[in-house]
Protein backbone atom coordinates (compact mmCIF):
# COMPACT_ATOMS: atom_id res chain seq x y z
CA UNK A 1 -44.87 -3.68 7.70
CA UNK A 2 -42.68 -6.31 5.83
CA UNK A 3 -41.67 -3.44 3.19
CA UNK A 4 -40.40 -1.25 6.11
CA UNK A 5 -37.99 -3.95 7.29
CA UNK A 6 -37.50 -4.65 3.32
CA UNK A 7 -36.37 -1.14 3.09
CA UNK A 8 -34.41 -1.00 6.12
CA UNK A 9 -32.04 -3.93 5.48
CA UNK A 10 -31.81 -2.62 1.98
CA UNK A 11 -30.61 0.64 3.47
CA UNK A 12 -28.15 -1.20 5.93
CA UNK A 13 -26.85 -3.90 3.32
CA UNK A 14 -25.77 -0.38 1.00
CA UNK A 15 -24.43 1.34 3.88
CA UNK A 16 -22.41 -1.91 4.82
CA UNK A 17 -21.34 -2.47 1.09
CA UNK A 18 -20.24 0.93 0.75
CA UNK A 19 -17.84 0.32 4.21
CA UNK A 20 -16.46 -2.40 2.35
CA UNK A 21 -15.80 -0.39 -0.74
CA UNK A 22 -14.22 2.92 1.34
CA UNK A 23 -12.41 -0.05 3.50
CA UNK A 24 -10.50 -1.29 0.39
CA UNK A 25 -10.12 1.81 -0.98
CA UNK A 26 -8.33 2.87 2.32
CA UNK A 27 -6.00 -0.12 1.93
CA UNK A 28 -4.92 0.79 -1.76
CA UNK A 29 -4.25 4.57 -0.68
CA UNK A 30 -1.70 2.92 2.55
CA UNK A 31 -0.13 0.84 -0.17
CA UNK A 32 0.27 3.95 -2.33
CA UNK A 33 1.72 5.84 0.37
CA UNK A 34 -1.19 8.16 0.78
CA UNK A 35 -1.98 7.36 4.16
CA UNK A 36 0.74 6.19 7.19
CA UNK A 37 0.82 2.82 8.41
CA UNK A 38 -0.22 1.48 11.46
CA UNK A 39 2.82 2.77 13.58
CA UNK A 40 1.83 6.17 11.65
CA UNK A 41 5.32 6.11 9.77
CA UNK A 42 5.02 7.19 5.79
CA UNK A 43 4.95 4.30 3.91
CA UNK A 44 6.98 3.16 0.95
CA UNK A 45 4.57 2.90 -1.99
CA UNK A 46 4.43 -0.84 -2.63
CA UNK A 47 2.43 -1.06 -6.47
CA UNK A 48 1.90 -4.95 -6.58
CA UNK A 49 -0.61 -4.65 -3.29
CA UNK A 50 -2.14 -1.63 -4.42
CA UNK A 51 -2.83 -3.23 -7.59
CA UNK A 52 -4.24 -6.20 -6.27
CA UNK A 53 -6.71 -4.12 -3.91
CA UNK A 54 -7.33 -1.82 -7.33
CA UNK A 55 -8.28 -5.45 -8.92
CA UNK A 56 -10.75 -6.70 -5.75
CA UNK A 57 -12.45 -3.58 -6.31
CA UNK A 58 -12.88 -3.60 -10.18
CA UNK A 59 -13.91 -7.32 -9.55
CA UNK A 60 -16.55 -6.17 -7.19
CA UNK A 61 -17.48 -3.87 -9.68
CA UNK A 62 -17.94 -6.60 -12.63
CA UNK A 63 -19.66 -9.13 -9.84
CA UNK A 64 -22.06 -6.58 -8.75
CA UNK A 65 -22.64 -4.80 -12.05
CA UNK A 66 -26.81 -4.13 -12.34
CA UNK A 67 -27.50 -5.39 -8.36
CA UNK A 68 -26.12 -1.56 -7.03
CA UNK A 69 -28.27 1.57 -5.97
CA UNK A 70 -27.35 4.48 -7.95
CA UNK A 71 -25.62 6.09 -4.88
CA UNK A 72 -23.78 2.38 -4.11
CA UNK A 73 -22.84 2.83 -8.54
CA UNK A 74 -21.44 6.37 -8.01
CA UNK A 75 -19.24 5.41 -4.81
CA UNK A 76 -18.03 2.48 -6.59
CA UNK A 77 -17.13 4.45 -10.06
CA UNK A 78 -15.69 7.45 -7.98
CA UNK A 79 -13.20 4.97 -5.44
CA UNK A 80 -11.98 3.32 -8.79
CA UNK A 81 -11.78 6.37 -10.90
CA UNK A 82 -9.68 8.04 -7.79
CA UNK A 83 -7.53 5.23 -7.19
CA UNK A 84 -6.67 4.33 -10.71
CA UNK A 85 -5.40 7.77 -11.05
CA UNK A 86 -3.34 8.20 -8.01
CA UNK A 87 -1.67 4.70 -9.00
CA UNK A 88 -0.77 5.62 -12.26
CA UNK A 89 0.69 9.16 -11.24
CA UNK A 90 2.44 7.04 -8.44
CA UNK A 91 3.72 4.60 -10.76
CA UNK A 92 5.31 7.12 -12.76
CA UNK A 93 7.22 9.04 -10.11
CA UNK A 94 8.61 5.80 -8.33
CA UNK A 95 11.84 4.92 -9.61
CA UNK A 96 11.30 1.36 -11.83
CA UNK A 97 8.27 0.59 -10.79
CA UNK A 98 7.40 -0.67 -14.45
CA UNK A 99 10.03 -3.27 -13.95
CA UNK A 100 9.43 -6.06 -12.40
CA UNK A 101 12.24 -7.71 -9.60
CA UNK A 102 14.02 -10.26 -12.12
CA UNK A 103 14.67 -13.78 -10.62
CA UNK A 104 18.29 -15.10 -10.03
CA UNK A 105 18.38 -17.64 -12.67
CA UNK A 106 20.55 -20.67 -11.47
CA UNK A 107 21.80 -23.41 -13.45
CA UNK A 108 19.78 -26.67 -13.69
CA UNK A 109 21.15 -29.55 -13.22
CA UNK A 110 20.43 -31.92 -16.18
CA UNK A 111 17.79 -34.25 -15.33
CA UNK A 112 18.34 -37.73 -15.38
CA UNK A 113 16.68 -40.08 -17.53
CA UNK A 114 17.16 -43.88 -16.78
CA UNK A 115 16.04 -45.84 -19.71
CA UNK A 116 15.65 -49.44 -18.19
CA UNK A 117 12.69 -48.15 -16.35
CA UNK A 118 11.30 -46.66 -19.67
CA UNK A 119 11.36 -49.37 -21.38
CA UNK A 120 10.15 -51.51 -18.42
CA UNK A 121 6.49 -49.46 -18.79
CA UNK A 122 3.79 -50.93 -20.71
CA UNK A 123 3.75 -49.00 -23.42
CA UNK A 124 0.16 -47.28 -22.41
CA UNK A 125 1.86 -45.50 -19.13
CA UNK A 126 4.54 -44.25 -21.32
CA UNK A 127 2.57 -40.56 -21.96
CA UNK A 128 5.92 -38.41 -22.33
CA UNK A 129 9.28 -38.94 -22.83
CA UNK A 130 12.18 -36.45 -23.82
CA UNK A 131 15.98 -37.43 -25.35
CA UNK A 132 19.00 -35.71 -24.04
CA UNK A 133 21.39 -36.67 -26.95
CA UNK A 134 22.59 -39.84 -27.07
């Protein structure tokens, strides 16, 4: 009897890991614009998300790499195969989507350096120190 219930929760642990697999895959294809959102509007694509769900699944992949089923491998190879596809064919047809937002550079105030407190170290707590002209 024990390799029934073996077999069993074998069978329900693949079923549940291949939920988890369709589940991200579901969230990459919202983020791609493939499916609506929650309010069933289109959605924007928004690449950096999709990415990131792309990268939990290839890192499920790597983590998981000789523990699958066959069936659990091919679901797996065919979600990342699919999504990788539809995210570079997105990528390309969404205006600069290879660039990324550039920060608003500000100036930086010059830092200050007092040199009485310096020199007031011992000479072991003193791991850095930088000149600013003199």
């Amino acid at each position: 009897m024990p390799e029934v219930q073996q077999s069993t929760h074998s069978g329900e642990m693949a079923q549940r890991f291949i939920e988890l697999v369709m589940m991200q895959a579901q969230q990459t294809a919202m983020f791609l614009g493939q499916l609506p959102g929650p309010d069933g509007q289109k959605l924007e694509p928004n690449l950096p998300y999709a990415r990131m769900f792309i990268d939990q699944i290839e890192m499920l992949q790597e983590k998981t790499r000789g523990n699958l089923s066959q069936e659990e491998t091919q679901v797996l190879n065919s979600v990342l195969s699919d999504l990788r596809l539809a995210f570079v064919q997105i990528s390309k047809s969404v205006p600069d989507a290879h660039e990324a937002p550039q920060p608003v550079s500000q100036p930086e105030a010059e830092p200050k350096v007092e040199s009485a407190s310096l020199d007031s170290e011992p000479e072991s707590r003193k791991r850095f120190t930088k000149s600013y002209g003199s």
